[in-house]
Every structure is written in structure tokens, then in C-alpha cells.
N, C-alpha and C. Protein backbone atom coordinates (compact mmCIF):
# COMPACT_ATOMS: atom_id res chain seq x y z
N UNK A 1 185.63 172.61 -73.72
CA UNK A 1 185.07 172.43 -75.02
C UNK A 1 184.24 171.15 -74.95
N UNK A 2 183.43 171.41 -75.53
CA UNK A 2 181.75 169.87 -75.25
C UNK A 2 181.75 169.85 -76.78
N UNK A 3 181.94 168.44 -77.01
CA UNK A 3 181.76 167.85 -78.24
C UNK A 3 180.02 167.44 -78.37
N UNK A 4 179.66 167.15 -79.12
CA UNK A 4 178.25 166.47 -79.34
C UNK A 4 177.70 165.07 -79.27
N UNK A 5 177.24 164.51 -78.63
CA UNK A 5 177.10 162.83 -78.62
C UNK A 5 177.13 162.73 -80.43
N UNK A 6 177.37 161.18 -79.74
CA UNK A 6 178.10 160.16 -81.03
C UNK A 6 179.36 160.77 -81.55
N UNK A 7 179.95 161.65 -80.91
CA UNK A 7 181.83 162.17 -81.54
C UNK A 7 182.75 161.71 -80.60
N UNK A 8 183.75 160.76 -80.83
CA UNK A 8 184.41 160.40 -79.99
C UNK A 8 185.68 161.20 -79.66
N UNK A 9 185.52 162.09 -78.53
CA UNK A 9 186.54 163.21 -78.40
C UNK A 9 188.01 161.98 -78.07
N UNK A 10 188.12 161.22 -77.27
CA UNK A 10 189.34 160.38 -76.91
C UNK A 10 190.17 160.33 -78.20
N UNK A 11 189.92 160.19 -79.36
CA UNK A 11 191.10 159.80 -80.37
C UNK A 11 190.65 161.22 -80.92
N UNK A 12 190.49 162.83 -80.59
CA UNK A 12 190.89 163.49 -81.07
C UNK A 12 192.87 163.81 -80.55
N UNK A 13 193.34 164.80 -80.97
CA UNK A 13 194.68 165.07 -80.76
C UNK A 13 194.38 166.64 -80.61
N UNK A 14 195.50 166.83 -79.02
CA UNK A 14 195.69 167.72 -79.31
C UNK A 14 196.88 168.58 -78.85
N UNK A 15 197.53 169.11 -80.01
CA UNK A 15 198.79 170.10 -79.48
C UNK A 15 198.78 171.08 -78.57
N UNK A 16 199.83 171.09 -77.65
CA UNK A 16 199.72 172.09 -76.79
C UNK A 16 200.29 172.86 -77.53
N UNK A 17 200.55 174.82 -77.02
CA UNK A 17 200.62 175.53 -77.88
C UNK A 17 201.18 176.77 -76.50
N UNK A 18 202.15 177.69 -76.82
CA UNK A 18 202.84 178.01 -76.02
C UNK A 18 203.31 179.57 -77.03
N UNK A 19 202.91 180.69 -76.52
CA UNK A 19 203.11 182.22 -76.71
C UNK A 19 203.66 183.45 -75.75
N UNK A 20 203.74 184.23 -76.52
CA UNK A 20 204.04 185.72 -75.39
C UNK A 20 202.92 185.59 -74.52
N UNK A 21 201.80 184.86 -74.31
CA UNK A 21 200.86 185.42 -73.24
C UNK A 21 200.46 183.82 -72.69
N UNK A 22 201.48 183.23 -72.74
CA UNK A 22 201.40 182.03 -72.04
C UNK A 22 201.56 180.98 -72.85
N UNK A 23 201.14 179.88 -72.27
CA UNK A 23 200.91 178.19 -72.86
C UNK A 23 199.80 177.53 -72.13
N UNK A 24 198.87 176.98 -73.66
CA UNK A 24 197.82 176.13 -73.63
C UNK A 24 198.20 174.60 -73.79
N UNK A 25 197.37 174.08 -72.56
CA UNK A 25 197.54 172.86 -72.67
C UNK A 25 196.54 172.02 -72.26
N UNK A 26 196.17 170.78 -72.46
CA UNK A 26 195.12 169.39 -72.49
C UNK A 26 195.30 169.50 -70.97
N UNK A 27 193.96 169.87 -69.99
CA UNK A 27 193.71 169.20 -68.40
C UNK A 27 193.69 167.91 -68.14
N UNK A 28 192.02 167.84 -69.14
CA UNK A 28 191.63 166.78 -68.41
C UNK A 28 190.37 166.43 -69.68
N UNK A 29 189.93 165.04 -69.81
CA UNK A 29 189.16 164.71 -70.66
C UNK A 29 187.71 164.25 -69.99
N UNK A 30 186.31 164.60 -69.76
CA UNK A 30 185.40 163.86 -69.17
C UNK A 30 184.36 163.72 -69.80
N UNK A 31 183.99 162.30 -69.89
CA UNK A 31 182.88 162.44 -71.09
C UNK A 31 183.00 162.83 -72.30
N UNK A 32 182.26 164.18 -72.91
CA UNK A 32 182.56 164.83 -73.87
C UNK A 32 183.38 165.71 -73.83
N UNK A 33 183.41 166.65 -72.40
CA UNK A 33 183.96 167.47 -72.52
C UNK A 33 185.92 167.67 -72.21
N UNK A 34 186.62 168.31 -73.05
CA UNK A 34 187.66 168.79 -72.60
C UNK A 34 187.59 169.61 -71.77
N UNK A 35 188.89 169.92 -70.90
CA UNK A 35 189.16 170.80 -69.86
C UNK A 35 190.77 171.08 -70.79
N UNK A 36 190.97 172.81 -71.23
CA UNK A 36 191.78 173.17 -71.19
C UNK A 36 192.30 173.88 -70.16
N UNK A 37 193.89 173.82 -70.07
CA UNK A 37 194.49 175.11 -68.91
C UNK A 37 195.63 175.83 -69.40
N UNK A 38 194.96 177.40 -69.27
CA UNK A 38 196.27 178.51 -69.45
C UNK A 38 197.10 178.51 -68.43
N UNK A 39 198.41 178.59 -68.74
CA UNK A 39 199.33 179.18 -67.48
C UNK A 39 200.03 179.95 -67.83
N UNK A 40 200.31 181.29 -66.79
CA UNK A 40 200.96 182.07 -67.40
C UNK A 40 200.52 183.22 -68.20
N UNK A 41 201.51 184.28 -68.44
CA UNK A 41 201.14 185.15 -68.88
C UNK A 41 199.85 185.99 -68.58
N UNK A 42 199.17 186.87 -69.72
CA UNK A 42 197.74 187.33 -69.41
C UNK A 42 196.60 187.48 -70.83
N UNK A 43 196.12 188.21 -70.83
CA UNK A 43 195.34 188.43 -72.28
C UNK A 43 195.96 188.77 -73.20
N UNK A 44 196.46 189.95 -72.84
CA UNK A 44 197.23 191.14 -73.30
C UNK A 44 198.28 190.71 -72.91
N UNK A 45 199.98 191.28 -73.55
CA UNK A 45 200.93 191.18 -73.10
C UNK A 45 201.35 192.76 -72.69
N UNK A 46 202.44 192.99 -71.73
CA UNK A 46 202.34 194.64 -70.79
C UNK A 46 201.98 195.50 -72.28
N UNK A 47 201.93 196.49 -71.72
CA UNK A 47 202.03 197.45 -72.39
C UNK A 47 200.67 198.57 -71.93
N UNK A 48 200.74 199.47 -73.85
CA UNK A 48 199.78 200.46 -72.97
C UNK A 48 198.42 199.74 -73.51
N UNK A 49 197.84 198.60 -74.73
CA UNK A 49 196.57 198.33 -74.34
C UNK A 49 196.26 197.79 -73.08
N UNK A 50 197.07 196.73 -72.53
CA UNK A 50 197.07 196.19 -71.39
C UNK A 50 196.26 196.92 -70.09
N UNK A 51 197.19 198.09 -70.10
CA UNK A 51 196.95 198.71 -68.96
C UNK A 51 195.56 199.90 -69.26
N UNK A 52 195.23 200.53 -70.58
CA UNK A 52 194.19 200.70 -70.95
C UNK A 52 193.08 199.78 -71.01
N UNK A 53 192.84 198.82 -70.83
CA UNK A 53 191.88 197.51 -70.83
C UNK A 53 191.73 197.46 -69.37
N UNK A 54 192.44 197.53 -68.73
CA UNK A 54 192.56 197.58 -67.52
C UNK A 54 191.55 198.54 -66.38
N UNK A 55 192.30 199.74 -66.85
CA UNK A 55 191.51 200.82 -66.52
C UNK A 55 189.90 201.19 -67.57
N UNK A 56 189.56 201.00 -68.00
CA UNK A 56 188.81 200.55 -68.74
C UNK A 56 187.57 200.11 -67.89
N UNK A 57 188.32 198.90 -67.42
CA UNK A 57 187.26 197.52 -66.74
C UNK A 57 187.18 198.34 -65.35
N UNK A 58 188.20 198.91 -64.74
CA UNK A 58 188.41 199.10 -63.46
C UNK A 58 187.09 200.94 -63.52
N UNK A 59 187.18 201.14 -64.31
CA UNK A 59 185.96 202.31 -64.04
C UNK A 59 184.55 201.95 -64.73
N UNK A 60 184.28 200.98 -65.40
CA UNK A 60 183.37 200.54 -65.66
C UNK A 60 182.79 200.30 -64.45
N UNK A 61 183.60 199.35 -63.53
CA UNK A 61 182.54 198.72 -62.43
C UNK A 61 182.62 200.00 -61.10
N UNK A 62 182.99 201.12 -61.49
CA UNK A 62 182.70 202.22 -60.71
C UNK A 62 181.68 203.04 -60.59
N UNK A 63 180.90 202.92 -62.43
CA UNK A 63 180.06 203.41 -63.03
C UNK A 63 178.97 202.74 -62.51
N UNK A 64 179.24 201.70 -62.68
CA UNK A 64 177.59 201.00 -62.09
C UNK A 64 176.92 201.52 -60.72
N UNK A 65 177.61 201.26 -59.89
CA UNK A 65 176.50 201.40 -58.66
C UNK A 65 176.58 203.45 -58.99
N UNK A 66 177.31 204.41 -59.58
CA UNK A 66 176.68 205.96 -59.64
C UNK A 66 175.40 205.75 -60.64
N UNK A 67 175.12 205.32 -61.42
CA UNK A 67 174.19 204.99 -62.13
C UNK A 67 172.69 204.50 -61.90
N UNK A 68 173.23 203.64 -60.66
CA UNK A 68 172.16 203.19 -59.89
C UNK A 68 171.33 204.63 -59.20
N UNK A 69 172.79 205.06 -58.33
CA UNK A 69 172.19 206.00 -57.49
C UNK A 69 171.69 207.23 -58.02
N UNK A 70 172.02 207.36 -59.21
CA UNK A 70 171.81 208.47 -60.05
C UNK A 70 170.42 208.33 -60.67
N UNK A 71 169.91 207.21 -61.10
CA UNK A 71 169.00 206.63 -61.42
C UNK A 71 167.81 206.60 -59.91
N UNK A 72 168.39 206.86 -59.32
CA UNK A 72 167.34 206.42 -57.77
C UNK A 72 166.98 208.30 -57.41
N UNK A 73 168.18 208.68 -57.71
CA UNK A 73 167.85 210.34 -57.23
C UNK A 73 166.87 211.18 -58.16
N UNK A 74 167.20 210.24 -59.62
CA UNK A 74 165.86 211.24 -60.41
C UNK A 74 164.95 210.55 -60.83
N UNK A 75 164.87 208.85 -60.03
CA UNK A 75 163.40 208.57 -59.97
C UNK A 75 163.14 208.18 -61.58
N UNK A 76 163.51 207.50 -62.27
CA UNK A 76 164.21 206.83 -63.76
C UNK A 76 164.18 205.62 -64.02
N UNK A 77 163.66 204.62 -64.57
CA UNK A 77 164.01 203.31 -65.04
C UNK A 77 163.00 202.72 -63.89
N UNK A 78 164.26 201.69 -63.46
CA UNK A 78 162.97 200.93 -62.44
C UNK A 78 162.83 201.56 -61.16
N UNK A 79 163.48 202.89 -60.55
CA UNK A 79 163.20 203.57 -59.24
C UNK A 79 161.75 204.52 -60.00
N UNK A 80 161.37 204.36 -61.38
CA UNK A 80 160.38 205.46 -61.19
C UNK A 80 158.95 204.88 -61.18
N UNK A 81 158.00 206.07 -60.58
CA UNK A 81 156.49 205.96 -59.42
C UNK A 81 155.58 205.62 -60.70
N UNK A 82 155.10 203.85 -60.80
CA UNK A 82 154.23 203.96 -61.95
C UNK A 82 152.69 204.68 -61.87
């Protein structure tokens, strides 16, 4: 998090904070910016969005390169002859 010159982040405060999908806490302070760090846990806690989000992401990036090639076989977008 980057504060804006002239805000003095040092005498802000801040609580750490601790859930089902982990605990947030103060790194490190430089300049303006904070450094927070998660540990623990994940986005999602198990279940079935979890694992739907999951699979989700995991065929998304499957899609891309057929798309490409699909895109290259019928000569479409930027594979096509200007």
C-alpha cells in the first residue's frame, strides 16, 4: 500500500487481523510504502467454490494457446492475410 507524499505513513497503526483463510499482518514499512504479509490459508476456504475457481483458472489457461491455434488454422484476427 503507497501512501501519497506529505502523509506520514510511520504514526499510522495497524492491526493485524487473523481468519478462516489466514492472518494479515504489518512486513515492513519503506518510505511510503507498506509491505503487507498473508500467511496461511488461501482465497477461498476448501470447499466446492474453491475447487470450482480452481478448475475454472486451470482450463482457462488451456483455452488460450487452442485459440491461438484455432485462430492460426482459419487465418482470423492477427494470423489473417491483409
Amino acid at each position: 500500500m503507497t501512501f501519497p507524499a506529505g502523509f506520514a505513513p510511520s504514526g499510522a497503526n495497524f492491526v493485524s487481523a487473523t481468519g478462516p483463510s489466514g492472518s494479515l499482518s504489518l512486513f515492513s514499512l519503506v518510505g511510503q510504502t507498506y509491505r503487507f504479509e498473508r500467511t496461511g490459508g488461501a482465497l477461498f476456504p476448501p470447499g466446492q467454490l474453491r475447487s470450482e475457481t480452481s478448475m475454472g483458472v486451470l482450463l482457462s489457461f488451456m483455452a488460450a494457446p487452442l485459440a491461438f491455434a484455432a485462430a492460426r488454422l482459419l487465418g482470423v484476427g492477427r494470423f489473417s492475410e491483409r
